[in-house]
C-alpha atoms as a PDB file:
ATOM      1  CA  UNK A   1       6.499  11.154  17.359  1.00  0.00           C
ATOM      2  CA  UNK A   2       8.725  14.641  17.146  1.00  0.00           C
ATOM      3  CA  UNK A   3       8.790  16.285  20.349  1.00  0.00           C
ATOM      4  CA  UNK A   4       6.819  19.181  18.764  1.00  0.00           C
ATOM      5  CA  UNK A   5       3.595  16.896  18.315  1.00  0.00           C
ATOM      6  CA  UNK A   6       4.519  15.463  21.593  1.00  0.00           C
ATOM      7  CA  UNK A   7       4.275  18.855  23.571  1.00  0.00           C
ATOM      8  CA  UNK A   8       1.125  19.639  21.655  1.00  0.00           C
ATOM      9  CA  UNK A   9      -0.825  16.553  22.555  1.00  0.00           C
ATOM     10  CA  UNK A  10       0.147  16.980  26.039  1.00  0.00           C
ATOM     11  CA  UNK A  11      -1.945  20.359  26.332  1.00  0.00           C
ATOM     12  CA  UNK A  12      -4.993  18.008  26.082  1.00  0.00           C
ATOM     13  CA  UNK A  13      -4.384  15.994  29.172  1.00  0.00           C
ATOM     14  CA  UNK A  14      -7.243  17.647  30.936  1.00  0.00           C
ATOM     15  CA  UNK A  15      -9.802  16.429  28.339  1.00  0.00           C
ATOM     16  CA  UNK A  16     -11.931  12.886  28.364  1.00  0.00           C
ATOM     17  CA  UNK A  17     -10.472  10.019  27.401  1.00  0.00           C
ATOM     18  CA  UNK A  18     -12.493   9.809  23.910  1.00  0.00           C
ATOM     19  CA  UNK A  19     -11.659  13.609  23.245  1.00  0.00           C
ATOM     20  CA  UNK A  20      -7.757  12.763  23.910  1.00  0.00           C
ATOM     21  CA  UNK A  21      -8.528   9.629  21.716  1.00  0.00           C
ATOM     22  CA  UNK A  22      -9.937  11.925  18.436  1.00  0.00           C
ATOM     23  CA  UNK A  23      -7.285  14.588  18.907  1.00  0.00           C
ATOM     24  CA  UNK A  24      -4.262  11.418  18.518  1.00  0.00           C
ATOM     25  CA  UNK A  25      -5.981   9.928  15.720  1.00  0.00           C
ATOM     26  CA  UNK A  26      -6.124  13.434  13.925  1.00  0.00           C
ATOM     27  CA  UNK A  27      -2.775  13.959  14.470  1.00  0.00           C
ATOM     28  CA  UNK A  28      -1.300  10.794  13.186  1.00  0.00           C
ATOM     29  CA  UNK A  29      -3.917  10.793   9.962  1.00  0.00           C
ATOM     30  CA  UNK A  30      -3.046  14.370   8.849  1.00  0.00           C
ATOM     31  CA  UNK A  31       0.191  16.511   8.809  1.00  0.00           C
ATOM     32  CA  UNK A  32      -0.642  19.258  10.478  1.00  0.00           C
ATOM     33  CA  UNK A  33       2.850  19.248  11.894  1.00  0.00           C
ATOM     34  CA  UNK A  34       3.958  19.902   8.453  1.00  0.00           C
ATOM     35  CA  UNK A  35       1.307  22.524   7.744  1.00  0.00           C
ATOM     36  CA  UNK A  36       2.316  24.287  10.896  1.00  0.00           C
ATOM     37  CA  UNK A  37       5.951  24.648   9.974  1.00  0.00           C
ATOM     38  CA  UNK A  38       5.448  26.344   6.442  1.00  0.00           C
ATOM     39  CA  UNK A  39       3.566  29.492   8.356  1.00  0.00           C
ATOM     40  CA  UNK A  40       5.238  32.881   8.797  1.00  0.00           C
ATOM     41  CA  UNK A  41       7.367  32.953  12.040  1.00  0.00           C
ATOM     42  CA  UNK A  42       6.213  35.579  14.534  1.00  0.00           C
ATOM     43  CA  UNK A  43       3.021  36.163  12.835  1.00  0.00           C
ATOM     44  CA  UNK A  44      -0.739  36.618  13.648  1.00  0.00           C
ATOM     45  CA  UNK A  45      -2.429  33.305  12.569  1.00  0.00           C
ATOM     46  CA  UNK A  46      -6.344  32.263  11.988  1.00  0.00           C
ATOM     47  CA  UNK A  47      -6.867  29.019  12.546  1.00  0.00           C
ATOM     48  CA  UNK A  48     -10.645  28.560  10.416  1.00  0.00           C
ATOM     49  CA  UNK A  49     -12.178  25.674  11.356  1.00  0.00           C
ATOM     50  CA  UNK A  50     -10.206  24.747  14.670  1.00  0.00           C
ATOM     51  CA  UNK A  51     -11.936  22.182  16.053  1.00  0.00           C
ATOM     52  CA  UNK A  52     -10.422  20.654  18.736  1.00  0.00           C
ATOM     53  CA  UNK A  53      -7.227  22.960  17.955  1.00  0.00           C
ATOM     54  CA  UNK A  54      -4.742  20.232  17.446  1.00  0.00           C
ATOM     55  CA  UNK A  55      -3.523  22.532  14.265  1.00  0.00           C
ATOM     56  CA  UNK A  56      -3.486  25.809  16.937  1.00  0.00           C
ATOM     57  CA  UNK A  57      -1.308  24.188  19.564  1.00  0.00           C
ATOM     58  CA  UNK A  58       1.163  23.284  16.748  1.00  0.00           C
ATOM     59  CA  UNK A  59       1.372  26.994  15.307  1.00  0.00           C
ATOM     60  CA  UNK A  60       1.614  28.222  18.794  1.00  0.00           C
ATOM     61  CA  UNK A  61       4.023  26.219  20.379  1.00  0.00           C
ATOM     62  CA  UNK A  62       6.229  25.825  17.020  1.00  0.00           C
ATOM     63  CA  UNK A  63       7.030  29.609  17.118  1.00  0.00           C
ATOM     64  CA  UNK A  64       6.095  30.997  20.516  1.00  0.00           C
ATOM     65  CA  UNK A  65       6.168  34.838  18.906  1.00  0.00           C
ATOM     66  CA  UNK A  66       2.718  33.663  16.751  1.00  0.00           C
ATOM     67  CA  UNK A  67      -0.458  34.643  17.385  1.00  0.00           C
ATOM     68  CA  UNK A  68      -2.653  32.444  17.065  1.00  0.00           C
ATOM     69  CA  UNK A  69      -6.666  32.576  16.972  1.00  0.00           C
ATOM     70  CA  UNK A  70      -8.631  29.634  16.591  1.00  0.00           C
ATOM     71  CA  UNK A  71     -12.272  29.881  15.734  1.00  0.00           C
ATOM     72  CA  UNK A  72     -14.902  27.305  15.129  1.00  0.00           C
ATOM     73  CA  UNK A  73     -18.710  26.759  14.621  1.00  0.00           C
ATOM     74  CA  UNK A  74     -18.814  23.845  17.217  1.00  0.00           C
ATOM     75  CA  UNK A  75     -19.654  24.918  20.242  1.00  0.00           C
ATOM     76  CA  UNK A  76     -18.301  21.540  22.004  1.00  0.00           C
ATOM     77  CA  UNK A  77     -15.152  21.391  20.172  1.00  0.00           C
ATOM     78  CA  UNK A  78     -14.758  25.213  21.205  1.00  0.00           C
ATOM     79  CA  UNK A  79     -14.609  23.827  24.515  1.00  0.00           C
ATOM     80  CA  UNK A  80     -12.679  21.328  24.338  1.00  0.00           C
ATOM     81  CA  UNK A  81     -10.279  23.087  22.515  1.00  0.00           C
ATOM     82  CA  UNK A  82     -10.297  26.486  24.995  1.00  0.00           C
ATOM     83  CA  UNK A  83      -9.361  23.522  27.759  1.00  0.00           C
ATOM     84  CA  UNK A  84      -6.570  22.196  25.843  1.00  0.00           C
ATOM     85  CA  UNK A  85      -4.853  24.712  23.687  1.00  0.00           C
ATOM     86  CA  UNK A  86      -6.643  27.786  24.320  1.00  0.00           C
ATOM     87  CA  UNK A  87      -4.476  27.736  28.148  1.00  0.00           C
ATOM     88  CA  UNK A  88      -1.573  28.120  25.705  1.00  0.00           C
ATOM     89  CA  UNK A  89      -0.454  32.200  26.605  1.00  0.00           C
ATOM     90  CA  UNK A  90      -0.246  32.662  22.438  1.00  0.00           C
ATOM     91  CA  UNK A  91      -4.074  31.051  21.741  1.00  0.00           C
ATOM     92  CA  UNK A  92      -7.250  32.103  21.523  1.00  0.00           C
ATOM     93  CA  UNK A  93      -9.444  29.913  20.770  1.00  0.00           C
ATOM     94  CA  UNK A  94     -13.526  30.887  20.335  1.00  0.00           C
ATOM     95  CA  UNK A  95     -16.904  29.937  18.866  1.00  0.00           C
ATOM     96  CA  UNK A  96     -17.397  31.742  15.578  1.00  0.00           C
ATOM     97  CA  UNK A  97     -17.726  31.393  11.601  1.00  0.00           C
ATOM     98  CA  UNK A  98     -15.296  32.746   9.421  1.00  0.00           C
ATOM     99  CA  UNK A  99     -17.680  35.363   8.419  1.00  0.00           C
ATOM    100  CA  UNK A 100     -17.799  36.756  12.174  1.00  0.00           C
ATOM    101  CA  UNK A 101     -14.044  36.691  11.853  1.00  0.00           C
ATOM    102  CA  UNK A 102     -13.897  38.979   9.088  1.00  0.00           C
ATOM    103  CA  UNK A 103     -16.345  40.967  10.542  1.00  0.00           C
ATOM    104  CA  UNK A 104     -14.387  41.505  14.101  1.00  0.00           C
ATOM    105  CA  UNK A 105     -10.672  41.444  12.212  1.00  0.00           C
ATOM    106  CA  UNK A 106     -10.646  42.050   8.714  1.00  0.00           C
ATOM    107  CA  UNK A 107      -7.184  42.705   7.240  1.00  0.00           C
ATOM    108  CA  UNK A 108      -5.675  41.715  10.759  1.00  0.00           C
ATOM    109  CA  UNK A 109      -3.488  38.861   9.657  1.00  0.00           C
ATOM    110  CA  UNK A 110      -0.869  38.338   8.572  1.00  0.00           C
ATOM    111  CA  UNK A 111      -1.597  33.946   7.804  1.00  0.00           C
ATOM    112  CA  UNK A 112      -4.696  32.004   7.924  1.00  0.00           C
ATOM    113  CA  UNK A 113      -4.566  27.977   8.084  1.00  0.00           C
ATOM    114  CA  UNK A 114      -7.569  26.417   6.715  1.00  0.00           C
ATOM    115  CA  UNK A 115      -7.546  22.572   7.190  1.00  0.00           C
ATOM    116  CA  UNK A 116      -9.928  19.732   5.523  1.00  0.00           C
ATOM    117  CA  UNK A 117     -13.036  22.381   5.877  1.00  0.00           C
ATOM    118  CA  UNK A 118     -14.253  22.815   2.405  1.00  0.00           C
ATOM    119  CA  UNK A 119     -15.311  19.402   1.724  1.00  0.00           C
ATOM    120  CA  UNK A 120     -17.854  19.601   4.738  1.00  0.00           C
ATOM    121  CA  UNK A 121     -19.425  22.910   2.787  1.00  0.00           C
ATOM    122  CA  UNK A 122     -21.951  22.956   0.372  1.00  0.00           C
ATOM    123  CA  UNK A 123     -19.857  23.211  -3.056  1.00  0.00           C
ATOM    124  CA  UNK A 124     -21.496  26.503  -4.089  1.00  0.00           C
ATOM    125  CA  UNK A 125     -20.531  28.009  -0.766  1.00  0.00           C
ATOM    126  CA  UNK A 126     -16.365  27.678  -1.464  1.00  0.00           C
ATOM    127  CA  UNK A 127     -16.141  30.962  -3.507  1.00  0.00           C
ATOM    128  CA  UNK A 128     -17.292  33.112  -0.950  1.00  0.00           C
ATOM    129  CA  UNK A 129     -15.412  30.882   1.815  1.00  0.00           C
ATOM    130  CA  UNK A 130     -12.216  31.633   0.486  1.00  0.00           C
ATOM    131  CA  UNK A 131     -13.122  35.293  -0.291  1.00  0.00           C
ATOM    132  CA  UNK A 132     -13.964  35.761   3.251  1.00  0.00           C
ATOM    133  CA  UNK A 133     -10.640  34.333   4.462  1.00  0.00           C
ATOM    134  CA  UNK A 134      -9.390  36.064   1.856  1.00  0.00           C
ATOM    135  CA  UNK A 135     -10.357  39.182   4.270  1.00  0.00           C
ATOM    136  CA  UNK A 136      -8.751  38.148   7.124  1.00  0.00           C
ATOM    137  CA  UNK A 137      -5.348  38.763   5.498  1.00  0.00           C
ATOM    138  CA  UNK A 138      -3.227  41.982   5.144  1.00  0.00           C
ATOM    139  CA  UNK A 139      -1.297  42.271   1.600  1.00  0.00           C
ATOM    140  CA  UNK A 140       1.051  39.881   1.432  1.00  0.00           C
ATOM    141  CA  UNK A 141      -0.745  37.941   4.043  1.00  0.00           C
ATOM    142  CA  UNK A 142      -0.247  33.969   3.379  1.00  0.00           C
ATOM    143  CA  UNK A 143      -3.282  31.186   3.532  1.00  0.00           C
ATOM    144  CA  UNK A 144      -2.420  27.573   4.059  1.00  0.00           C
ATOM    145  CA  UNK A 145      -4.849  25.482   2.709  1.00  0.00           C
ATOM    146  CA  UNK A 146      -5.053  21.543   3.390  1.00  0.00           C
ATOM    147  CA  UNK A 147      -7.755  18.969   1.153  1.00  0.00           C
ATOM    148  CA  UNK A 148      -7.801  15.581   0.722  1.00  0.00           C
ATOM    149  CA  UNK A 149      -7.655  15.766  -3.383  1.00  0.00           C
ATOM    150  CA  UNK A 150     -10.452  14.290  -5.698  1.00  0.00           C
ATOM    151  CA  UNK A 151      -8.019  12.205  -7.719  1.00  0.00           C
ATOM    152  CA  UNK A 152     -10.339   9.091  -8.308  1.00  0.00           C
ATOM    153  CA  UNK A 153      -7.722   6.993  -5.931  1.00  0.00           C
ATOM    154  CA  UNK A 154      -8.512   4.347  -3.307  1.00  0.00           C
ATOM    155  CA  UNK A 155      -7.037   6.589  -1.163  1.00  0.00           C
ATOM    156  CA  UNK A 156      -9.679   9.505  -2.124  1.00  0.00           C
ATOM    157  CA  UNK A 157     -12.719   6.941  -2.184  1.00  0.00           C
ATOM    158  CA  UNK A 158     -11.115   5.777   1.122  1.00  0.00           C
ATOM    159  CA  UNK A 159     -11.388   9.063   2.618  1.00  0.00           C
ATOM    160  CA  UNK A 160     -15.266   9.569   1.275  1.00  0.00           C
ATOM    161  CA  UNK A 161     -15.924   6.264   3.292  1.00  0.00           C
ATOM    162  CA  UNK A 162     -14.342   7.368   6.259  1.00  0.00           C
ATOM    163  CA  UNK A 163     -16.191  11.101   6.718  1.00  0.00           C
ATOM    164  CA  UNK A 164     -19.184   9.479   6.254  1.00  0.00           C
ATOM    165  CA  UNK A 165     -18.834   7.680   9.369  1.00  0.00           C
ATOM    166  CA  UNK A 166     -17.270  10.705  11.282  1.00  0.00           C
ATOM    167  CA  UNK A 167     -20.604  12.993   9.962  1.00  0.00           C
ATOM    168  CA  UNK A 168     -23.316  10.680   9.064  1.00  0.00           C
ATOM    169  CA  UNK A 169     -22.870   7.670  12.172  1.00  0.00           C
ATOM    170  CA  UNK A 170     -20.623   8.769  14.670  1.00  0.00           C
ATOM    171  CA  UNK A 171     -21.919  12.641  14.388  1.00  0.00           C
ATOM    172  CA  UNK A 172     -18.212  13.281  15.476  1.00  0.00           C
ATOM    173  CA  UNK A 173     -17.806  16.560  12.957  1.00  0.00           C
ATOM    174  CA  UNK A 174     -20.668  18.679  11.240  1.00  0.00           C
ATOM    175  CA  UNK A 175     -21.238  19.236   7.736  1.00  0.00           C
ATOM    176  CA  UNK A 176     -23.372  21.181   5.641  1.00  0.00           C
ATOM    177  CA  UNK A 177     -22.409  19.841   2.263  1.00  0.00           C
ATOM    178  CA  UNK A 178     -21.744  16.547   0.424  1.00  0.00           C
ATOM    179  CA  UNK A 179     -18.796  15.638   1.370  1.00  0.00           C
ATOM    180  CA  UNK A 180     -16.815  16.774  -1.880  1.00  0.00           C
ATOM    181  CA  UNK A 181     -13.074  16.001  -2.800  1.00  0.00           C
ATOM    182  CA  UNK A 182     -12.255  18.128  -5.495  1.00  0.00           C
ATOM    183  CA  UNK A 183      -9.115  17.913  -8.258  1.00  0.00           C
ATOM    184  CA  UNK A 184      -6.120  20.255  -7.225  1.00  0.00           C
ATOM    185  CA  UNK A 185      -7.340  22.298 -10.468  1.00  0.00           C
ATOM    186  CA  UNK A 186     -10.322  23.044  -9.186  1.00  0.00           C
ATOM    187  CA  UNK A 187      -9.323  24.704  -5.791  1.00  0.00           C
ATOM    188  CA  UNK A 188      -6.183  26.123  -7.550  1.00  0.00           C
ATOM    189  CA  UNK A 189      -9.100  28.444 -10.060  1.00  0.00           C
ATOM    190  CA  UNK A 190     -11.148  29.264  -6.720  1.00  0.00           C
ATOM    191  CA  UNK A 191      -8.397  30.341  -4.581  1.00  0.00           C
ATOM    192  CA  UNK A 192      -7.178  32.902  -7.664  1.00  0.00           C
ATOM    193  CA  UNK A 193     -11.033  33.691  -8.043  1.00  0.00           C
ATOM    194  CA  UNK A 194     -11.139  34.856  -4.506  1.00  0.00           C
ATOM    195  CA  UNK A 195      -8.242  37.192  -5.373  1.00  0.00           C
ATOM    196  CA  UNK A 196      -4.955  35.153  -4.381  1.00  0.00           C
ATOM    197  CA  UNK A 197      -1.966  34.105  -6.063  1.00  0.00           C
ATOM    198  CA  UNK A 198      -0.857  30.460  -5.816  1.00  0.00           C
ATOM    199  CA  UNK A 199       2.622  29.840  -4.901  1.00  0.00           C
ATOM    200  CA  UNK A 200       2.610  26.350  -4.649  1.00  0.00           C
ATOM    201  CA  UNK A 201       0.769  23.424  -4.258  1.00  0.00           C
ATOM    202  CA  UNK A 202       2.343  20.521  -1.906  1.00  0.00           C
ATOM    203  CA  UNK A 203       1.901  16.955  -2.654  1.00  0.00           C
ATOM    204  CA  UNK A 204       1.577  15.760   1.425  1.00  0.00           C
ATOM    205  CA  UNK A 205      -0.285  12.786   0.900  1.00  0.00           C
ATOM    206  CA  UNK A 206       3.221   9.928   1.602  1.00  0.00           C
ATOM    207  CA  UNK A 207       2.474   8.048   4.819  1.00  0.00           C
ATOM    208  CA  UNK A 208      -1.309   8.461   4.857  1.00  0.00           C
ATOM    209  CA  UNK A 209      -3.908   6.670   3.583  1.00  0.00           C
ATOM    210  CA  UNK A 210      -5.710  10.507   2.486  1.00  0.00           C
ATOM    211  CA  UNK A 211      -4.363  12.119  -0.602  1.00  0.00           C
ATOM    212  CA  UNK A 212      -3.219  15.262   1.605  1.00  0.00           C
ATOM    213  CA  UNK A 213      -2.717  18.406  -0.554  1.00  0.00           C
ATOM    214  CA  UNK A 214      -2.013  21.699   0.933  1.00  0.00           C
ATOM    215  CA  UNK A 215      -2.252  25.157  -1.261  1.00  0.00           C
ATOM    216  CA  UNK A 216       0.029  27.505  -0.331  1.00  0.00           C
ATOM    217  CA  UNK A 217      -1.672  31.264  -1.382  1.00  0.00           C
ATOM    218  CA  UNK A 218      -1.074  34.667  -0.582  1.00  0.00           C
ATOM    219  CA  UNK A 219      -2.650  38.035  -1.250  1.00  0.00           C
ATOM    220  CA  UNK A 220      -1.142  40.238  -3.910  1.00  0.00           C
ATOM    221  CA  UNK A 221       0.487  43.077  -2.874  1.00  0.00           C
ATOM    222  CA  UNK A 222       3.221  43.398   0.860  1.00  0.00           C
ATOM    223  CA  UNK A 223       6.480  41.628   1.276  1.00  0.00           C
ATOM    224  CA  UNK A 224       6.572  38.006  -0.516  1.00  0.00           C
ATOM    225  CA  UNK A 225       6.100  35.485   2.223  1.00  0.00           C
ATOM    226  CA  UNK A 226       6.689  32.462   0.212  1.00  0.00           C
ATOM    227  CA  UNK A 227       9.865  30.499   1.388  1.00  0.00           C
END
């Protein structure tokens, strides 16, 4: 464990032990700590889709100059994650859609993270997802954007198997959709649909048993923020 995921982990002492349980078992399934290094230093982050805030601890205590703003449709992971990460001076951490984002803050950042949100949508809904996030962002403004990819492996019929349980038995995360994995085409011709460019797209999938794939994005126009 690097001493970054260490220190973020630690800001959830305070929770239950089957809260502290879900937050290690995210953070050893999915590199967030990878996703969290590739945003802009110093810069005003939305987290979309927080959850818990694992990802939000990581951007904030990586680079203690960020920003970072966590919001989420789930009221009880809201809490949890406002008593974990949300004490963090650099988070803030409330209950919200992205559309109530964009609405409050539109053109007010300068990254958004997005992280294993659009499967749990109803497909038709994605467009106007990422157009909305799309808002958030100044020009030049960066989205990082991490799937599991529809690549017909074990490890993508692996990860169907396993979201099932989290949604449909254990109830553990809410989803509106069917549970969709998607081909790295696919999101790569909706993300320049909502009006970004891609810059990259990041094989992250080594070490897990999830094909990880993270979409790095960023609005024409501004400085280039790619590194």
């Amino acid at each position: 464990m690097s001493e970054l995921l260490g220190k973020a982990l630690a800001t959830f002492s305070a929770l239950p032990a089957a809260e502290r349980f879900h937050v290690r078992a995210r953070a050893f399934s999915a590199p967030l700590e990878a996703v969290a290094r590739r945003a802009p230093p110093g810069a005003t982050i939305a987290d979309v889709g927080c959850g818990h805030g694992l990802l939000s601890a990581l951007l904030a205590l990586e680079d203690s100059d960020r920003q970072v703003f966590g919001v989420d449709p789930d009221a009880r992971k809201v809490r949890w994650a406002s008593t974990g990460p949300g004490r963090l001076p650099n988070v803030h951490i409330e209950v919200g859609t992205v559309e109530h984002l964009a609405a409050a803050r539109e053109g007010q950042f300068d990254a958004a993270v997005v992280c294993d949100v659009l499967y749990l949508l109803p497909e038709e809904r994605w467009l106007g997802f990422l157009s909305t996030v799309r808002r958030l962002l100044r020009p030049g403004g960066r989205l990082l954007l991490k799937e599991a990819e529809g690549d017909g492996s074990w490890k993508h019929y692996k990860c169907l198997a396993q979201e099932w349980v989290m949604v449909k038995l254990l109830r553990r995360t809410k989803a509106g959709g069917a549970l969709a994995l998607k081909p790295r085409e696919t999101l790569q011709a909706l993300l320049r649909q909502a009006g970004l460019e891609v810059c990259e797209t990041v094989e992250m999938a080594q070490g897990y048993t999830t094909p990880h794939i993270l979409y790095v994005s960023q609005v024409p126009g501004g400085p280039d923020t790619s590194r």
